[in-house]
Protein backbone atom coordinates (compact mmCIF):
# COMPACT_ATOMS: atom_id res chain seq x y z
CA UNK A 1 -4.32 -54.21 -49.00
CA UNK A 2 -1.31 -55.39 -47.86
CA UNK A 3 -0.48 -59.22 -47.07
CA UNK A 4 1.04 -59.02 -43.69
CA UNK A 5 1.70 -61.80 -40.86
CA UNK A 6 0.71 -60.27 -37.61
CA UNK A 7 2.40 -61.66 -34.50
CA UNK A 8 2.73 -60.89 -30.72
CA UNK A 9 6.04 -59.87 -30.13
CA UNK A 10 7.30 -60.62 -26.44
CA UNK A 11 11.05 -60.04 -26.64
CA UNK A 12 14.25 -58.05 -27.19
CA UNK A 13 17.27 -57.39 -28.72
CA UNK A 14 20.32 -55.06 -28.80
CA UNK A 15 22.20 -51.80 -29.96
CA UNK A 16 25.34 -50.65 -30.89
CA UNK A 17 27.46 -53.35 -33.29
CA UNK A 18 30.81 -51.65 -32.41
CA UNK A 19 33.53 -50.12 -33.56
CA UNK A 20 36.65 -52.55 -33.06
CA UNK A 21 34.88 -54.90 -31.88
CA UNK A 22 35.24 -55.26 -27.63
CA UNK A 23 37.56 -56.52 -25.85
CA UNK A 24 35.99 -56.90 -22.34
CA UNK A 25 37.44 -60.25 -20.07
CA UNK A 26 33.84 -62.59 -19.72
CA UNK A 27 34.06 -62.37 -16.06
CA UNK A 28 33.43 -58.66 -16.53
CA UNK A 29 30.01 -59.71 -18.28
CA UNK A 30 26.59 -58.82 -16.42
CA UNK A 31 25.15 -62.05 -15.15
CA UNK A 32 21.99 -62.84 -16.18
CA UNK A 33 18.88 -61.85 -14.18
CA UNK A 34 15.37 -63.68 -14.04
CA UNK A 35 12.79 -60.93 -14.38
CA UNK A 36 9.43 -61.47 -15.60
CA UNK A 37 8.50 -59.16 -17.95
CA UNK A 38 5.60 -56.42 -17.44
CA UNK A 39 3.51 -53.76 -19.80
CA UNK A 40 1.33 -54.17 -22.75
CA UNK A 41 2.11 -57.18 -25.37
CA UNK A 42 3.12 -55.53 -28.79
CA UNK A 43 1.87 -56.39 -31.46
CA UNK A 44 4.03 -56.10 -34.61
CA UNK A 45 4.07 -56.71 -38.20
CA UNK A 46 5.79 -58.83 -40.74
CA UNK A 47 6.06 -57.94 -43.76
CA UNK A 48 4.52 -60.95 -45.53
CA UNK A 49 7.73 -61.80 -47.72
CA UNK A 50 9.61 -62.76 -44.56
CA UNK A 51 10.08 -65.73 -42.32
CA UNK A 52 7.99 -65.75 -38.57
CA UNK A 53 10.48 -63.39 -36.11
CA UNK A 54 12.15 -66.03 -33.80
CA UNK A 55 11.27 -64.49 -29.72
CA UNK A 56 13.34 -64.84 -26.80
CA UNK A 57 11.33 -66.44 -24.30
CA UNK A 58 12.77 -64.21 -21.35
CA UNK A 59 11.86 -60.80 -22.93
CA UNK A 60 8.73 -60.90 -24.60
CA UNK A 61 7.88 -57.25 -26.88
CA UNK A 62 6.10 -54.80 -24.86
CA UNK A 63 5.09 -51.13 -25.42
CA UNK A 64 6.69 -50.41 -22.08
CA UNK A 65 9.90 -52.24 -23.06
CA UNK A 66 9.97 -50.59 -26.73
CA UNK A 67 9.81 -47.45 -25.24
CA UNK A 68 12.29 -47.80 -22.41
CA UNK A 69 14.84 -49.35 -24.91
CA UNK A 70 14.38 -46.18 -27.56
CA UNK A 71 15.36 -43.63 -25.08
CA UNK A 72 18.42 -45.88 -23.61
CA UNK A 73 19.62 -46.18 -27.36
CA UNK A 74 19.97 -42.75 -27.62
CA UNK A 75 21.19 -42.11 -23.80
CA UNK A 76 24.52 -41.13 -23.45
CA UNK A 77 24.64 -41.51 -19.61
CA UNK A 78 25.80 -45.05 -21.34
CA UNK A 79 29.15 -44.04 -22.16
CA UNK A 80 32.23 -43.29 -19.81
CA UNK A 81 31.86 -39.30 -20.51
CA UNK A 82 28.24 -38.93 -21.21
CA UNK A 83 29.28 -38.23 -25.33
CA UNK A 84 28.33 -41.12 -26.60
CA UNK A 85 25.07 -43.31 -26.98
CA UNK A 86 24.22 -46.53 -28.71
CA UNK A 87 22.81 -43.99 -31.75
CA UNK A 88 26.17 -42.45 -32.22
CA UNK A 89 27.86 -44.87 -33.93
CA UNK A 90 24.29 -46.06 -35.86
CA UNK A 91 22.61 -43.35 -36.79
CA UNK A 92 19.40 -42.54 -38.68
CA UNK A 93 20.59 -39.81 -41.01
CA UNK A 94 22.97 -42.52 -41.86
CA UNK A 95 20.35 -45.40 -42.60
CA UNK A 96 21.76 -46.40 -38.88
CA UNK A 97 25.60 -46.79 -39.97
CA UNK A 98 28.25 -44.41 -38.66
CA UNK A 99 27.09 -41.32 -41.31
CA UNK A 100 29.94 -42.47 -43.97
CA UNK A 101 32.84 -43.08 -41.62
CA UNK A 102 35.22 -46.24 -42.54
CA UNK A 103 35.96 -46.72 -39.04
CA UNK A 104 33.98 -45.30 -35.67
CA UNK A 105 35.80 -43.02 -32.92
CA UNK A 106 35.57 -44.19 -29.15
CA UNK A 107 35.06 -41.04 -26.44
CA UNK A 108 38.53 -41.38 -25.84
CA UNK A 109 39.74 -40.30 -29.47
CA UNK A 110 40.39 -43.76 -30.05
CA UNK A 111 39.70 -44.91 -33.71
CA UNK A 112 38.09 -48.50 -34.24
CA UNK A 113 39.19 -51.29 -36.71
CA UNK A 114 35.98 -52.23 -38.40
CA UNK A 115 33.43 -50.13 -40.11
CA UNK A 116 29.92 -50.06 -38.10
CA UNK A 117 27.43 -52.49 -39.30
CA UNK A 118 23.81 -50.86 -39.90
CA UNK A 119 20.91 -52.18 -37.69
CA UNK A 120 18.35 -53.73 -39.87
CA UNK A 121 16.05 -56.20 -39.11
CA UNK A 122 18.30 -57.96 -36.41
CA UNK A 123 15.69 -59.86 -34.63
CA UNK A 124 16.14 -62.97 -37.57
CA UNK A 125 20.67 -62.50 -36.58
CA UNK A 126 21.75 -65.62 -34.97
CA UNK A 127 25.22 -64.25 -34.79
CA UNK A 128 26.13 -60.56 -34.16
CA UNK A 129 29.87 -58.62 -34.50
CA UNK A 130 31.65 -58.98 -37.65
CA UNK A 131 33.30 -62.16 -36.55
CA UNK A 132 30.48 -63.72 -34.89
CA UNK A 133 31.73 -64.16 -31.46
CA UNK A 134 28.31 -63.05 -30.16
CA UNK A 135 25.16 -65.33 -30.65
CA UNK A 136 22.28 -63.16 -29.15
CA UNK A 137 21.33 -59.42 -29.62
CA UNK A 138 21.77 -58.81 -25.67
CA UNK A 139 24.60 -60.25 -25.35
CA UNK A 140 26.11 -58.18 -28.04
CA UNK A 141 24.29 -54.83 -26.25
CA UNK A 142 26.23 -55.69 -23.18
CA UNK A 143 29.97 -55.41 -24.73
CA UNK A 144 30.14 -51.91 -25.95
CA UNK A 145 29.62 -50.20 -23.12
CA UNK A 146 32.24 -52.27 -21.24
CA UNK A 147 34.99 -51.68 -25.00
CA UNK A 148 37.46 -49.19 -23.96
CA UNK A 149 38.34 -48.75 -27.61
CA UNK A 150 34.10 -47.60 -27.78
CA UNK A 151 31.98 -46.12 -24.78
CA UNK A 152 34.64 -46.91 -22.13
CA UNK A 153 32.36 -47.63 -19.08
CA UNK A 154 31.47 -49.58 -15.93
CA UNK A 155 28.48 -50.98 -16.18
CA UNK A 156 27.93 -50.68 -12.07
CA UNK A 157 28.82 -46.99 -13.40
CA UNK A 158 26.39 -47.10 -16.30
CA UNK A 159 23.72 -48.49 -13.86
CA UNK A 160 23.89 -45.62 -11.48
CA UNK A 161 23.75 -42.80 -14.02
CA UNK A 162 20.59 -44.26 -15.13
CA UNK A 163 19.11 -45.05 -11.74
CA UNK A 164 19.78 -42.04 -10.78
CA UNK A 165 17.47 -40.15 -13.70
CA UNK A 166 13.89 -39.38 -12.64
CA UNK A 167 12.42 -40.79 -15.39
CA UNK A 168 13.66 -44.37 -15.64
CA UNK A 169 12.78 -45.99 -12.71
CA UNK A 170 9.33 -45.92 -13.11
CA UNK A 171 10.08 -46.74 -16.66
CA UNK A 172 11.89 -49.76 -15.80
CA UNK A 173 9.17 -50.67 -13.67
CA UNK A 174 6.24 -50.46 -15.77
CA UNK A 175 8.65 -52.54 -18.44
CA UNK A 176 9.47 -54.52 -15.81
CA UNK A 177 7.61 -55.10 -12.90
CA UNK A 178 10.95 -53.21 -11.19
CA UNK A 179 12.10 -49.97 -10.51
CA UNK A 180 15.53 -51.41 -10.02
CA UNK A 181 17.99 -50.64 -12.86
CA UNK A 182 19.68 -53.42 -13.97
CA UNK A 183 22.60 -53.41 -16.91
CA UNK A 184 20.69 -56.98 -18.30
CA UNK A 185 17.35 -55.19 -18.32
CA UNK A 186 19.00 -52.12 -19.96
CA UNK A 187 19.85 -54.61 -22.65
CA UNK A 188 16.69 -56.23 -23.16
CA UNK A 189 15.21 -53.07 -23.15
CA UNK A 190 17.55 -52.45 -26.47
CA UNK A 191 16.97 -55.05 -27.93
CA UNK A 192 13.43 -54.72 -27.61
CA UNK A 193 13.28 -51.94 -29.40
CA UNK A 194 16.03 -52.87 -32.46
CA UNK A 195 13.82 -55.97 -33.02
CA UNK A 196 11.04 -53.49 -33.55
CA UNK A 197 13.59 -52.06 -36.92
CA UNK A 198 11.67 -53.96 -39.51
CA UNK A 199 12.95 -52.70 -42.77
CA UNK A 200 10.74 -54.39 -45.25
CA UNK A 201 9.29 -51.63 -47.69
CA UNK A 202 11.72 -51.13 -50.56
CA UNK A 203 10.82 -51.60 -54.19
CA UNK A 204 12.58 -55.00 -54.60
CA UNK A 205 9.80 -55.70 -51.47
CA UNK A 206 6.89 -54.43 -53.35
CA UNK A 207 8.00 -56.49 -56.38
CA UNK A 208 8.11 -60.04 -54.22
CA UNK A 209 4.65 -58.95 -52.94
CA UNK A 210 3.59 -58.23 -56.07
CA UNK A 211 2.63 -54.50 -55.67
CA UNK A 212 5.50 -53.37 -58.03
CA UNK A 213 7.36 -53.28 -60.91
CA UNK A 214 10.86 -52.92 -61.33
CA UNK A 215 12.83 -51.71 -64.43
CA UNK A 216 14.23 -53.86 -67.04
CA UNK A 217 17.42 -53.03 -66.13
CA UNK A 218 16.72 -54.25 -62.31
CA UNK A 219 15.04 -57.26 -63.62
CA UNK A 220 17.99 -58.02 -65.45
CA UNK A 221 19.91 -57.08 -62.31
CA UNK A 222 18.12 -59.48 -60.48
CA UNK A 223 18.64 -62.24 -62.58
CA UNK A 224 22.59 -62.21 -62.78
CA UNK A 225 22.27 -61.99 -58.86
CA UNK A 226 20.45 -65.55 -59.40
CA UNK A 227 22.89 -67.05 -61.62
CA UNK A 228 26.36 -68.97 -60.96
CA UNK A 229 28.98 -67.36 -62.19
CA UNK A 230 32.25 -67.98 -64.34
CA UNK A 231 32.20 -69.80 -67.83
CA UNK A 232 29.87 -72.27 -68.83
CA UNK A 233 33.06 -73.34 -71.24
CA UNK A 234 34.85 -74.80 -67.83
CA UNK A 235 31.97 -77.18 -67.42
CA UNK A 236 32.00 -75.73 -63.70
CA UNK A 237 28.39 -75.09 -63.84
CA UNK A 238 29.04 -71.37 -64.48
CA UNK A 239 26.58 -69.21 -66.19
CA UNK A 240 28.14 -66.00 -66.63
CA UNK A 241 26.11 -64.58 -63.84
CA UNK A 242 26.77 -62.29 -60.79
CA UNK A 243 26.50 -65.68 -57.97
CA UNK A 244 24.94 -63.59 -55.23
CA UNK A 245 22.27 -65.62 -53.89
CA UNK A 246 25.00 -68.30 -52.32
CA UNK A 247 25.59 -65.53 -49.69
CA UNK A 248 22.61 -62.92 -49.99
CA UNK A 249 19.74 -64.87 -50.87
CA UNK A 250 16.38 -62.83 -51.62
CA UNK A 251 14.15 -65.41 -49.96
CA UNK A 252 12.95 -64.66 -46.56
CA UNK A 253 13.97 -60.70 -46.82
CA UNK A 254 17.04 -60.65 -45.15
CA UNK A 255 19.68 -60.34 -48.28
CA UNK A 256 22.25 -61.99 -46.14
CA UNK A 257 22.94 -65.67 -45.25
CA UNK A 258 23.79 -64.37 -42.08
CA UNK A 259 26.84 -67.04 -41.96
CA UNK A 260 30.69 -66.60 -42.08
CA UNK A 261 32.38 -66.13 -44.75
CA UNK A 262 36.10 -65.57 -46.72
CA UNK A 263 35.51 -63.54 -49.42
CA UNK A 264 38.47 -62.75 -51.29
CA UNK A 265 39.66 -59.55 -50.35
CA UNK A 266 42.83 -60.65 -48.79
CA UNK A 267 45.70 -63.34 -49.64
CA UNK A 268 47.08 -62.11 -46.17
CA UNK A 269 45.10 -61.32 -43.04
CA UNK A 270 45.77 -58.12 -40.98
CA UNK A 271 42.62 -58.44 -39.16
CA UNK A 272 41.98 -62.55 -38.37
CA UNK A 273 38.16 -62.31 -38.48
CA UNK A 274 36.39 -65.45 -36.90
CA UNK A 275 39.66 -67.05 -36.73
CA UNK A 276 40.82 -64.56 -34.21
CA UNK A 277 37.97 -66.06 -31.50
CA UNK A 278 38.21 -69.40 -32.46
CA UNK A 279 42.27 -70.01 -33.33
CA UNK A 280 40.65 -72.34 -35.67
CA UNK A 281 43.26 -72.35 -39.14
CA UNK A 282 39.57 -72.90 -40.97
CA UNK A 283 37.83 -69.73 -39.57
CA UNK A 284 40.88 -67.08 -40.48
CA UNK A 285 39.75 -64.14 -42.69
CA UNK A 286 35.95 -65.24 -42.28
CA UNK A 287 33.43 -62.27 -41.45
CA UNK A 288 29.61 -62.41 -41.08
CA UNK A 289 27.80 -61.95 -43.77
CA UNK A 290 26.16 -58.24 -43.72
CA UNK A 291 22.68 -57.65 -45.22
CA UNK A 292 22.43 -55.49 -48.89
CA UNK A 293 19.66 -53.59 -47.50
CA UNK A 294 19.61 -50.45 -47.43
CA UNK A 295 23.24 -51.02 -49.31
CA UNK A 296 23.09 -47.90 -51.15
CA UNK A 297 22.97 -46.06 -48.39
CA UNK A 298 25.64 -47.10 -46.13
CA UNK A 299 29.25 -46.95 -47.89
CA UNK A 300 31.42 -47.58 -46.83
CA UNK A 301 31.65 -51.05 -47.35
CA UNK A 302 33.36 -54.58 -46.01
CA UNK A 303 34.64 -55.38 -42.77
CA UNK A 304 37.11 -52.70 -42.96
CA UNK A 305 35.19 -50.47 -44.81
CA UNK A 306 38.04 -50.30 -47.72
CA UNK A 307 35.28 -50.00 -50.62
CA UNK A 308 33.37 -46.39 -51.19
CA UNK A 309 31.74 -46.98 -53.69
CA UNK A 310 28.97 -50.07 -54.69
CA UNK A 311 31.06 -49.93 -58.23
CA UNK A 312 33.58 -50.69 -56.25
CA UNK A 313 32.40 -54.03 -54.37
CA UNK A 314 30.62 -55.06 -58.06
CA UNK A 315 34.61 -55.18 -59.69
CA UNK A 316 35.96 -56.78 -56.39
CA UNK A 317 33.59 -59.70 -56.94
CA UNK A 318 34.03 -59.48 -60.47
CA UNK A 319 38.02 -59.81 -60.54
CA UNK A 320 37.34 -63.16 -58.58
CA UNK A 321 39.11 -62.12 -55.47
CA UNK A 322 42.29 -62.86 -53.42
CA UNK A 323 43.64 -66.71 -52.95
CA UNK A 324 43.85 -67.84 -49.82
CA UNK A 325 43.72 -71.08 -47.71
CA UNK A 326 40.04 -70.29 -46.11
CA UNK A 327 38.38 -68.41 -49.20
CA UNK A 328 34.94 -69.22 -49.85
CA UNK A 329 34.24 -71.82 -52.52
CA UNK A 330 31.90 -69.25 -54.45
CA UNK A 331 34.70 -66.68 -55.25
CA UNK A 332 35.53 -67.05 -58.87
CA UNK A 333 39.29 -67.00 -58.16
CA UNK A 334 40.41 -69.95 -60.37
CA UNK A 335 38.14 -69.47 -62.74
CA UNK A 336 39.38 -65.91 -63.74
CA UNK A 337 36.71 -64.39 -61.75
CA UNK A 338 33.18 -63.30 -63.09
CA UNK A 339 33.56 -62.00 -66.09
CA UNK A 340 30.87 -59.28 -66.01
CA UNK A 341 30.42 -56.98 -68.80
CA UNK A 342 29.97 -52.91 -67.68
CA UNK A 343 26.75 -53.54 -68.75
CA UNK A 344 25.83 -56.43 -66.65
CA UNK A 345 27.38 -54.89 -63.71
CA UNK A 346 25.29 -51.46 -64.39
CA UNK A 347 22.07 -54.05 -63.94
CA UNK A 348 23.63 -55.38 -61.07
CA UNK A 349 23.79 -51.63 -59.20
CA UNK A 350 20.43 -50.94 -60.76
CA UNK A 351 19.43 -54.04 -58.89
CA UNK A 352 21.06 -52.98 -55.79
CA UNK A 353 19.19 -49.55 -55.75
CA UNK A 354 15.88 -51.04 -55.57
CA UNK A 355 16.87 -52.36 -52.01
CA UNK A 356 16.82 -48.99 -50.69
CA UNK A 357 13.98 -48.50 -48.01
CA UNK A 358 13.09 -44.53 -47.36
CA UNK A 359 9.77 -45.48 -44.76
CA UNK A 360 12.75 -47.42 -42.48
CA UNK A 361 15.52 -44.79 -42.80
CA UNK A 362 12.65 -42.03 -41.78
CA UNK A 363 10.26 -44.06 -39.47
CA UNK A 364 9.75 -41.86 -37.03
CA UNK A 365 9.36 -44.72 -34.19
CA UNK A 366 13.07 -45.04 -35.28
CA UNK A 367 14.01 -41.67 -34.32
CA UNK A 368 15.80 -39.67 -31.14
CA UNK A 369 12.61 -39.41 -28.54
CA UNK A 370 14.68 -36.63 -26.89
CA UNK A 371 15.10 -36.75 -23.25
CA UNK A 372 13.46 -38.87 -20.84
């Protein structure tokens, strides 16, 4: 049986991780709204090779909520022209990424500068957007919507389309305890039900709980990803391995560090990253970190979705990188980069494979409900 840490889930989190990334003025933003939440507690479970699931206090799990926030992911009343939901941009087929796109495609024809970001176990996220300007999942729900470059809507607009359905107030109500529609509850409601995508069943997972083997060639994988790289000769601490964990550590499940980062794949920045919400010289060409799960799945890959193939990302790391004033101390730029044989990086993809997780991709929980 199956070593799993059971808790009561009271919370909620968010949807669509954009396509440019939105633009909306922060007076625009919803303001928040005290509610106190209604419906059955949920009980959900972690897998036992991850940490506890941090809960918002103001929007505890419920069935009600989970429920509510499935159907509003996949709603398109939430976009300007009713032809585009939350799920359009993330979804299933597509292990919740936009189905092999580099960059997404607003309602208006308008194409997006940064590739969509799948939605995997977001509830443990401190930051969300690729350039962390967002530090909670409904907060980051919110901004979409609002993006003229995405779903291009009011929310007053959003709010009326929904309250206007049949189905959802009564939905909202038994969520909670109100029939009134509210864009912030529409959010929670998300988020509830993204916290609920717990991907924690691939092989690599079944090997840290000890209910699988992986190949030699993924062991082998594994343990470059644990190593420092560059050349022990330097006296640099290298040790001719793949230096992975620094940013996608396997402890805890996530596969990402879930901080910012510079790494490498520009000596000049056409798209500022953090440094374009801060203005901070330290933060320019720094992106969030992305989880590896699923990786296999969801080319293509970096910010700007420039890589299509994993091969591709292995000999980017490899080569060391791209100088520049903010790059990460861990690229291998001055050292001559990596040094990885084909072999090594063949364990390193082999490696990567084993992250894949079919029961998330297909869960049915996961899937369109249909309509309300």
């Amino acid at each position: 049986m199956k070593q799993r840490n059971a808790v009561t889930l009271m919370l909620a989190l968010g949807t669509v991780l954009g396509l440019a990334g939105c633009h909306n003025d922060p007076d625009e933003m919803p303001a928040p709204v005290d509610t106190v939440p209604a419906g059955t507690p949920l009980t959900v479970d972690i897998p036992a090779n991850f940490p506890q699931m941090p809960i918002p206090e103001d929007n505890p799990f419920t069935e009600e909520g989970v429920e509510l926030g499935r159907f509003l992911f996949y709603d398109e009343r939430l976009s300007g022209n009713n032809t585009m939901s939350c799920a359009s941009c993330h979804s299933p087929e597509a292990a919740f990424t936009d189905d092999g796109n580099q960059f997404s495609t607003g309602i208006d024809g308008i194409v997006g500068t940064r590739n969509s970001m799948a939605l995997i176990n977001l509830a443990w996220d401190t930051r969300y957007f690729w350039d962390g300007r967002v530090l909670t999942l409904e907060d980051q729900i919110l901004r979409p919507v609002m993006d003229p470059i995405e779903m291009h809507e009011t929310w007053p607009n959003a709010v009326a389309e929904i309250q206007a359905h049949a189905a959802y107030p009564p939905m909202f109500e038994s969520a909670f305890g109100t029939s009134t529609v509210d864009s912030v509850l529409v959010a929670k409601a998300i988020a509830q039900f993204l916290r609920t995508m717990i991907s924690g069943n691939s092989r690599f997972d079944k090997f840290q709980r000890g209910e699988g083997l992986l190949t030699v060639d993924e062991q082998l994988g594994l343990q470059l990803w644990q190593l420092e790289g560059g050349d022990p000769a330097l006296g640099l601490g290298g040790q001719f391995g793949a230096d992975c964990f620094h940013c996608h550590p396997t402890a805890g499940g996530r596969l990402t560090d879930g901080q910012l980062h510079n790494n490498g794949l520009d000596a000049e920045f056409t798209d500022l990253g953090a440094g374009g919400v801060t203005g901070l010289a330290e933060d320019m060409g720094r992106f969030k970190t992305p989880t590896l799960r699923n990786i296999a799945l969801t080319a293509p890959y970096m910010h700007d979705g420039r890589f299509q193939t994993l091969e591709e990302v292995v000999e980017h790391y490899n080569s060391g990188g791209q100088q520049s004033p903010t790059v990460d101390p861990f690229m291998k730029f001055g050292q001559g980069g990596l040094e990885l044989t084909p072999e090594k990086k063949q364990q390193l993809i082999a490696f990567l494979n084993t992250l894949t997780d079919m029961d998330f991709v297909n869960n049915p929980a996961f899937q369109d409900p249909g309509e309300p």
